[in-house]
Structure formats: structure tokens, C-alpha cells
Protein backbone atom coordinates (compact mmCIF):
# COMPACT_ATOMS: atom_id res chain seq x y z
CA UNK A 1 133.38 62.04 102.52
CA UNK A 2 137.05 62.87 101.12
CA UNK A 3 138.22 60.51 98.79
CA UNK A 4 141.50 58.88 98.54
CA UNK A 5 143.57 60.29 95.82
CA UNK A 6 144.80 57.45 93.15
CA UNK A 7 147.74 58.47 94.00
CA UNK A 8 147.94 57.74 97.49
CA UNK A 9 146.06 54.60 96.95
CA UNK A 10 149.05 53.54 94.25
CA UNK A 11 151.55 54.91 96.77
CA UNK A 12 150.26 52.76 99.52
CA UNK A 13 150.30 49.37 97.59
CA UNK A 14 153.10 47.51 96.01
CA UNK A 15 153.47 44.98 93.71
CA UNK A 16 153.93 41.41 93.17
CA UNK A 17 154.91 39.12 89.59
CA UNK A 18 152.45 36.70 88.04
CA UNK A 19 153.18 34.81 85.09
CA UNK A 20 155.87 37.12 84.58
CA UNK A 21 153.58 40.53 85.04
CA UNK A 22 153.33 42.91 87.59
CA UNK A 23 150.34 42.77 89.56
CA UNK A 24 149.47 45.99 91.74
CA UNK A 25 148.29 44.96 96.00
CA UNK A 26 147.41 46.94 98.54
CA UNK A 27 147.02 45.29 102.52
CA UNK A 28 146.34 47.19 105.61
CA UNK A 29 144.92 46.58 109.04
CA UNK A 30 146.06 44.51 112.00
CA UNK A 31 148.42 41.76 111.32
CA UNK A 32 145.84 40.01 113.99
CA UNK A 33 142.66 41.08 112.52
CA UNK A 34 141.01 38.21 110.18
CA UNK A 35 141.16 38.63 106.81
CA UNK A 36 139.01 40.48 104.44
CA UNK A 37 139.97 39.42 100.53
CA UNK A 38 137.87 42.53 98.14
CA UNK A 39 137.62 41.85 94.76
CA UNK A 40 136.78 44.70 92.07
CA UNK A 41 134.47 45.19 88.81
CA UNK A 42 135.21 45.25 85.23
CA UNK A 43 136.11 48.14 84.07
CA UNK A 44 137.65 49.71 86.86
CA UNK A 45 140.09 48.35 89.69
CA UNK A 46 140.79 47.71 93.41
CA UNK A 47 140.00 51.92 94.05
CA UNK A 48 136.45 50.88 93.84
CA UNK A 49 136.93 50.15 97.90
CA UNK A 50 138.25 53.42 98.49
CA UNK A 51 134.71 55.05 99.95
CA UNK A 52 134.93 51.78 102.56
CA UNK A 53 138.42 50.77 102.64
CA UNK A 54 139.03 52.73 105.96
CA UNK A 55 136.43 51.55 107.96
CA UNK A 56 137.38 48.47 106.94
CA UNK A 57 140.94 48.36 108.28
CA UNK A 58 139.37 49.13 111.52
CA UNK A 59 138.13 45.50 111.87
CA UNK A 60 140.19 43.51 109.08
CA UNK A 61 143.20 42.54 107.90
CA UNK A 62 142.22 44.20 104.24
CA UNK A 63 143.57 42.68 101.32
CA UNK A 64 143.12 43.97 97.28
CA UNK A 65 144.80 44.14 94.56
CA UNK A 66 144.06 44.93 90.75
CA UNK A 67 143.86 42.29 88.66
CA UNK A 68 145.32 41.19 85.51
CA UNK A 69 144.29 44.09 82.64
CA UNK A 70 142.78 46.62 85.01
CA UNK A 71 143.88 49.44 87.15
CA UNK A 72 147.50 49.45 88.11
CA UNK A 73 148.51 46.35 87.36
CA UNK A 74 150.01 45.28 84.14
CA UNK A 75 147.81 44.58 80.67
CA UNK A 76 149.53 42.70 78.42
CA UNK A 77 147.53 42.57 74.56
CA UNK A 78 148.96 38.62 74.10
CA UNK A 79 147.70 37.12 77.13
CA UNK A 80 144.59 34.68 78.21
CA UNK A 81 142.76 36.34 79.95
CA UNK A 82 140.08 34.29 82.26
CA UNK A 83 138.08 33.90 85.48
CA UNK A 84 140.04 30.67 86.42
CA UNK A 85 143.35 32.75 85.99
CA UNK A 86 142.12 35.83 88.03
CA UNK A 87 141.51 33.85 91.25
CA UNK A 88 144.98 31.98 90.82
CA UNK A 89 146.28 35.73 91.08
CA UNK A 90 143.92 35.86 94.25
CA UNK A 91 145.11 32.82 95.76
CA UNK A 92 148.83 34.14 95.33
CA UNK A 93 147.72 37.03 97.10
CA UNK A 94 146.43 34.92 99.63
CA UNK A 95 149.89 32.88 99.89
CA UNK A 96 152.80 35.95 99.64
CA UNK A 97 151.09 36.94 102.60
CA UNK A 98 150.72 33.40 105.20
CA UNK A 99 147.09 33.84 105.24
CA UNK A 100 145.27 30.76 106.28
CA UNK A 101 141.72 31.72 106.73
CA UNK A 102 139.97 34.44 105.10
CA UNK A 103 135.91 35.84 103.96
CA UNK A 104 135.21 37.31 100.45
CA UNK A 105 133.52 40.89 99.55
CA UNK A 106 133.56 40.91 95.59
CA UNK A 107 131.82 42.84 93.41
CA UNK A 108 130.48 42.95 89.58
CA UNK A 109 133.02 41.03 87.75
CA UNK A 110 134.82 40.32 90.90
CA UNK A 111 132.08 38.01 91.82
CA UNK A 112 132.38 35.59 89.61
CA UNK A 113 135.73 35.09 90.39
CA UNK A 114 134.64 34.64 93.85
CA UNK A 115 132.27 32.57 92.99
CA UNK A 116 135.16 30.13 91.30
CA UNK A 117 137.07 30.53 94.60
CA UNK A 118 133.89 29.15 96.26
CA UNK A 119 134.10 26.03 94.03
CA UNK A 120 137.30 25.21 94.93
CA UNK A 121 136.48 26.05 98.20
CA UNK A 122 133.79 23.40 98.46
CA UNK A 123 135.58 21.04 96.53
CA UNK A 124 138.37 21.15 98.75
CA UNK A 125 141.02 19.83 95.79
CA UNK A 126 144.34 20.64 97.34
CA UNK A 127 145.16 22.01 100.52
CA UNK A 128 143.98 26.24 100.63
CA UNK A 129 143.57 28.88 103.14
CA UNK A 130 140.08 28.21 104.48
CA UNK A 131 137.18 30.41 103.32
CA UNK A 132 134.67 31.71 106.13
CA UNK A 133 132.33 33.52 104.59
CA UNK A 134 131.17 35.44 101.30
CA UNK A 135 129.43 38.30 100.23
CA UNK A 136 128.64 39.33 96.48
CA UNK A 137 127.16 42.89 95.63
CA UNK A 138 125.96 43.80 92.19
CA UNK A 139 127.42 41.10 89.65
CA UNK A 140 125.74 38.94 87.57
CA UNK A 141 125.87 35.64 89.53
CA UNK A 142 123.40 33.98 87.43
CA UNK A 143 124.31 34.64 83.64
CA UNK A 144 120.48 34.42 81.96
CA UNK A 145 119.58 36.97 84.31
CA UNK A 146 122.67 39.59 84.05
CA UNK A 147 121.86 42.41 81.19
CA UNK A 148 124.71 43.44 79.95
CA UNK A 149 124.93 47.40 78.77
CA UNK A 150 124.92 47.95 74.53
CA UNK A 151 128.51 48.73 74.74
CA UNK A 152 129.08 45.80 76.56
CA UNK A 153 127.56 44.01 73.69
CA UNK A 154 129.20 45.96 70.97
CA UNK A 155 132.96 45.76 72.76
CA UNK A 156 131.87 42.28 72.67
CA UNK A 157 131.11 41.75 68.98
CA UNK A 158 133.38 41.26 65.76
CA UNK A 159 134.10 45.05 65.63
CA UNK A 160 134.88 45.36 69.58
CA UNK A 161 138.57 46.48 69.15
CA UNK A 162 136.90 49.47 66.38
CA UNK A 163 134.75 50.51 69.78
CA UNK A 164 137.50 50.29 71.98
CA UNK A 165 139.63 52.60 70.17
CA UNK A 166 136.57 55.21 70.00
CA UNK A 167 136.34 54.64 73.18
CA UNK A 168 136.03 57.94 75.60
CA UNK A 169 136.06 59.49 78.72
CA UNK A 170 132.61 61.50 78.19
CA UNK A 171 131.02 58.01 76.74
CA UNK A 172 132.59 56.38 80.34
CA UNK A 173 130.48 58.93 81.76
CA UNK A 174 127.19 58.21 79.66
CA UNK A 175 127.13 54.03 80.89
CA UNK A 176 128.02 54.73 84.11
CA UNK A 177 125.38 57.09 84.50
CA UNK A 178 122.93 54.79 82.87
CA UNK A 179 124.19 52.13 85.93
CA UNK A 180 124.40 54.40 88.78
CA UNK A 181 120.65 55.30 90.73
CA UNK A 182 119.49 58.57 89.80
CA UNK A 183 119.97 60.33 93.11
CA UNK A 184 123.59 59.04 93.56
CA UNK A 185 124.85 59.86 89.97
CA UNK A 186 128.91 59.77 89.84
CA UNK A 187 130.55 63.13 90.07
CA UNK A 188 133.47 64.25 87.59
CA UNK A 189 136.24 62.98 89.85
CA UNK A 190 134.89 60.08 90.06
CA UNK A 191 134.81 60.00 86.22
CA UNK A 192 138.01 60.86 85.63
CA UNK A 193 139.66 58.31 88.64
CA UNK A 194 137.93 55.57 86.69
CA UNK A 195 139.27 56.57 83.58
CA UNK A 196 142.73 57.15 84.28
CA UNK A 197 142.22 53.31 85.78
CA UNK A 198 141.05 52.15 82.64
CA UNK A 199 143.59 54.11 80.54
CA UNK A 200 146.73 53.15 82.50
CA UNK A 201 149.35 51.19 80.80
CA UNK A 202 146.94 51.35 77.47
CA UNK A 203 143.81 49.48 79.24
CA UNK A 204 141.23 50.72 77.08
CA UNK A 205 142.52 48.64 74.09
CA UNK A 206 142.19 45.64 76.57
CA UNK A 207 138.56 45.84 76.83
CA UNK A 208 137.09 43.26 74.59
CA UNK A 209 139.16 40.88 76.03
CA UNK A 210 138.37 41.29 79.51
CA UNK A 211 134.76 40.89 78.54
CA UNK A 212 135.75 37.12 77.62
CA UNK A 213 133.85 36.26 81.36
CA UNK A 214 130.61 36.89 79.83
CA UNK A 215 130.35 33.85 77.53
CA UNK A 216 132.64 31.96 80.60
CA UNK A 217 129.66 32.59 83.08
CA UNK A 218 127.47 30.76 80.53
CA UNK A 219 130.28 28.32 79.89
CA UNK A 220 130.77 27.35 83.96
CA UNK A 221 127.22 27.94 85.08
CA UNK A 222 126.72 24.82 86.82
CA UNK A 223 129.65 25.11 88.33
CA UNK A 224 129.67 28.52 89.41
CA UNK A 225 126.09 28.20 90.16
CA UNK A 226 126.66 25.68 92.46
CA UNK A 227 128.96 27.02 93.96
CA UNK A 228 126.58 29.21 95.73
CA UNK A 229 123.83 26.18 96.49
CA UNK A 230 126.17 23.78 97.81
CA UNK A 231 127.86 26.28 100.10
CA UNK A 232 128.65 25.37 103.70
CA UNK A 233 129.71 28.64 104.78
CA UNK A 234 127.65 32.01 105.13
CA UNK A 235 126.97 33.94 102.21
CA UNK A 236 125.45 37.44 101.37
CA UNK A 237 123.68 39.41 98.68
CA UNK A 238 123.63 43.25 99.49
CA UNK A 239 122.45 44.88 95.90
CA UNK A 240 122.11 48.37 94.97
CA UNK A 241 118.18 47.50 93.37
CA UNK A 242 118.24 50.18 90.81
CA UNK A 243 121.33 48.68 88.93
CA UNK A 244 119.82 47.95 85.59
CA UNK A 245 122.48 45.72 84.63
CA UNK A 246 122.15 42.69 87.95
CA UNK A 247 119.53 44.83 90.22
CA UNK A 248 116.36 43.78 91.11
CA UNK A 249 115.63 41.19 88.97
CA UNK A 250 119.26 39.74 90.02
CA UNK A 251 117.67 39.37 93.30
CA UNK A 252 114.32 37.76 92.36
CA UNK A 253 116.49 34.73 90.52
CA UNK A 254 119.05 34.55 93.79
CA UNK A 255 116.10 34.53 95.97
CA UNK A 256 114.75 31.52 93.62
CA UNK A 257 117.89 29.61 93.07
CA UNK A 258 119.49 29.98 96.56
CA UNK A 259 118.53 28.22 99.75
CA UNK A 260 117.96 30.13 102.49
CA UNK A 261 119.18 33.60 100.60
CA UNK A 262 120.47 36.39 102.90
CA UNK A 263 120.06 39.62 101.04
CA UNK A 264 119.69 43.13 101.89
CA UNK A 265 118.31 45.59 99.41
CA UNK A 266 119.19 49.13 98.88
CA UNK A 267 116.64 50.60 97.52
CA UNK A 268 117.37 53.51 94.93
CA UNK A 269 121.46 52.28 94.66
CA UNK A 270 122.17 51.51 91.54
CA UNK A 271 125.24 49.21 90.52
CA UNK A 272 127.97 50.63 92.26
CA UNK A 273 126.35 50.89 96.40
CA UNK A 274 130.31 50.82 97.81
CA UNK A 275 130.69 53.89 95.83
CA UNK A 276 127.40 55.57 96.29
CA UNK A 277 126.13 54.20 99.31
CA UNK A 278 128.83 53.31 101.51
CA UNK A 279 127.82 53.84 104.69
CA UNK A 280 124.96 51.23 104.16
CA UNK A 281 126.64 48.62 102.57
CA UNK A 282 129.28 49.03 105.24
CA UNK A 283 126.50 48.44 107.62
CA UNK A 284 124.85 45.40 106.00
CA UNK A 285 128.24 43.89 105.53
CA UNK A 286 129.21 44.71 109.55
CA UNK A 287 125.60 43.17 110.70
CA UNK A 288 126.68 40.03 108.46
CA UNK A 289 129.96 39.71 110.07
CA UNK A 290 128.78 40.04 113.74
CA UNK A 291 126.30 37.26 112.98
CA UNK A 292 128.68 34.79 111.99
CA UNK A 293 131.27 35.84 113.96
């Protein structure tokens, strides 16, 4: 499968202002299609879609965009960065473009903030487009069960922004080979995409900041939690088993937690399956849709 080029995937977006900042989008498929909001994984950026994005357009309106501190969109050093904020920049999205009813695909870090946008879904605060359906791949939807990678932890601790400066594109490499499944292991170019996305505009310096949603997972649990058991609307698990990080054992505590839990399990996939096994995640997705459709 031939990948799209960064640089046709920049060339193809555009960009819109939040809080003052640039924030990188990319939309394609019929005007009259419904719409398909993806949302991408820490540390990387909307390109993650790339392996599925055009078999997507062929049944959605697709819309993406990088979020605040990743990818292509801006990363300011003095800014508060957050889960809550991240699906306001969603919901903006969402509004530059009319839409009125929409379903989720998220993944990793992306699902929390879909999970928020599920909260305020159900709570139904204030008038928003109308959410139809979600589905969550690897992320860690349930924070005592996500295991979080030693550099994770150290970017984390008091001497994160040391680590983040030592930071590399061969020790990129290392973790996500320790994520990936062992018979789908991420080629150089796949390397190097992700870290020229986590480079641009001086985003590796960024990276103990971003990993602020860790201790906010624990922090909104019940509410992000709940989210999931209170929901009125479909929602879907496909998971890449392997993942060491919110594999397996992610499953086991969704399939204990959740009512009713739709998931399909790919067995050897490790934490990325749109990247390294997108031909079945585009199927489990597609079967999902048709059901609810």
C-alpha cells in the first residue's frame, strides 16, 4: 500500500485559529456523505489515518485535524494544555464546517478526548451537532488499566524536560517498536514521518506537557468512564491485542465495565492496527457502520 507523503497530506489541509493559534484540518469526501470526525494519538498527529483515510472518503464526509502541540498545528511552550481544551478545538471543527450530526473514530490519546465529547454528548448541556456513534481503538479508556511505556513515565517525572531534550529519532524507533506486534513492526519511513510530526515547529520540547492527560484520566474517571456506560448511542472497541500499553488486558476491563461491549480483536496488532492492519480495522469499522446504519 503507497503511503501518502506528509507533504501531500499538509498540502491537502488548511488551517483554522484557536485561541489565537493555528490549528492544521484536513476534510474530504462528499459534501452529502455523513460525517466521520478521526481523532489521533499522542505523539504523533492526524497522518496516523493516512493507511485508511482513502477508503474512508469513499463513504464519509472525513474530517481531522492535528491538535493543539502535535503534528502541523501550532505548539506553543506557555499554553494549558488539556483534554477539555482539545475537544473544544474538535467542536470548532465541527462548527467552521455546518456539521450537525456526526460518529467518532479516535484513537490512543484521541480517545479520551472522545470520550469527553461523549459526556457532553449525553449530558446534552447546550445545543451541539448530534453524535451517532463511536468507536475507540487502542487508548487507555480506563486509566488503572492503561500501562504507560518507561519513557512515558520518565517524560512524565521532575526531570521530563532533561528527557525531552535527549530525546531521538532512533529512541522513537525503540518504543514504538516495543508497541507495535512483532510481525507488523514500523518501517523507517514510517519512523521518520512520525518524527518529523513530532519535531515540527519544536514539538519534541512539548512532550511532558502533552502527557498532562495521564493524571487527567485519573482526575475525570467517573466522568469519562461514564461516559461510555451511560451511552445511548452505538459504540465500538476494535484493539490491536498485542499492544502492551491498552491491549488485551484493556479489553478484559471494557468487557467488565461496559454493558453490552462490542469489540473486535485483532489478534497479533499491536497499538497502532490503522497503521499496521488497515484493511481489518477498516473492515470491523465498515461492519459497525452498516449495522447501525
Amino acid at each position: 500500500m503507497t503511503r501518502i507523503a506528509l507533504t501531500d497530506w499538509k498540502a491537502a489541509g488548511q488551517f483554522f485559529t484557536h485561541r489565537g493559534y493555528r490549528i492544521f484540518s484536513r476534510v474530504e469526501g462528499s459534501v452529502s456523505a455523513p460525517v466521520l470526525l478521526l481523532i489521533h494519538g499522542f505523539p504523533t498527529a492526524s497522518w496516523d489515518w493516512e493507511a485508511i483515510w482513502p477508503a474512508l472518503t469513499r463513504h464519509y464526509r472525513v474530517m481531522t485535524l492535528d491538535m493543539i502541540g502535535f503534528g502541523f498545528s501550532d505548539k506553543p511552550t506557555d499554553y494549558p494544555y488539556s483534554i477539555m481544551d482539545q475537544a473544544d478545538i474538535f467542536e470548532r471543527l465541527l462548527a467552521e464546517h455546518g456539521v450537525q450530526t456526526y460518529h467518532l473514530l479516535a484513537h490512543d490519546y484521541g480517545d479520551t478526548v472522545a470520550q469527553e465529547l461523549l459526556a457532553r454528548h449525553n449530558a446534552q448541556e447546550q445545543p451541539r451537532p448530534q453524535l451517532n456513534s463511536v468507536c475507540f481503538l487502542n487508548g487507555g479508556l480506563f486509566p488503572e488499566s492503561h500501562r504507560p511505556l518507561l519513557i512515558q513515565k520518565l517524560l512524565r517525572s521532575p526531570i521530563g524536560p532533561i528527557i525531552a531534550r535527549l530525546n531521538s529519532r532512533n529512541k522513537l524507533a525503540s518504543n514504538m517498536q516495543r508497541v507495535f506486534g512483532q510481525n507488523t513492526q514500523p518501517d523507517a519511513e514510517l519512523i521518520d514521518s512520525f518524527w518529523q510530526l513530532i519535531t515540527t515547529n519544536k514539538g519534541a520540547r512539548l512532550l511532558p506537557k502533552l502527557l498532562h492527560y495521564i493524571p487527567e484520566r485519573r482526575q475525570h474517571r467517573a466522568r469519562w468512564v461514564g461516559a461510555i456506560q451511560q451511552a445511548a448511542i452505538p459504540v465500538k472497541v476494535i484493539d490491536g491485542i498485542a499492544d502492551p500499553v491498552s491491549g488485551g488486558h484493556m479489553v478484559e476491563r471494557y468487557q467488565a465495565l461496559i454493558p453490552k461491549p462490542n469489540v473486535t480483536a485483532l489478534q497479533n496488532i499491536g497499538h497502532y492496527p490503522q497503521v499496521e492492519d488497515p484493511q481489518g480495522v477498516l473492515d470491523a469499522y465498515l461492519t459497525f457502520r452498516a449495522t447501525i446504519a
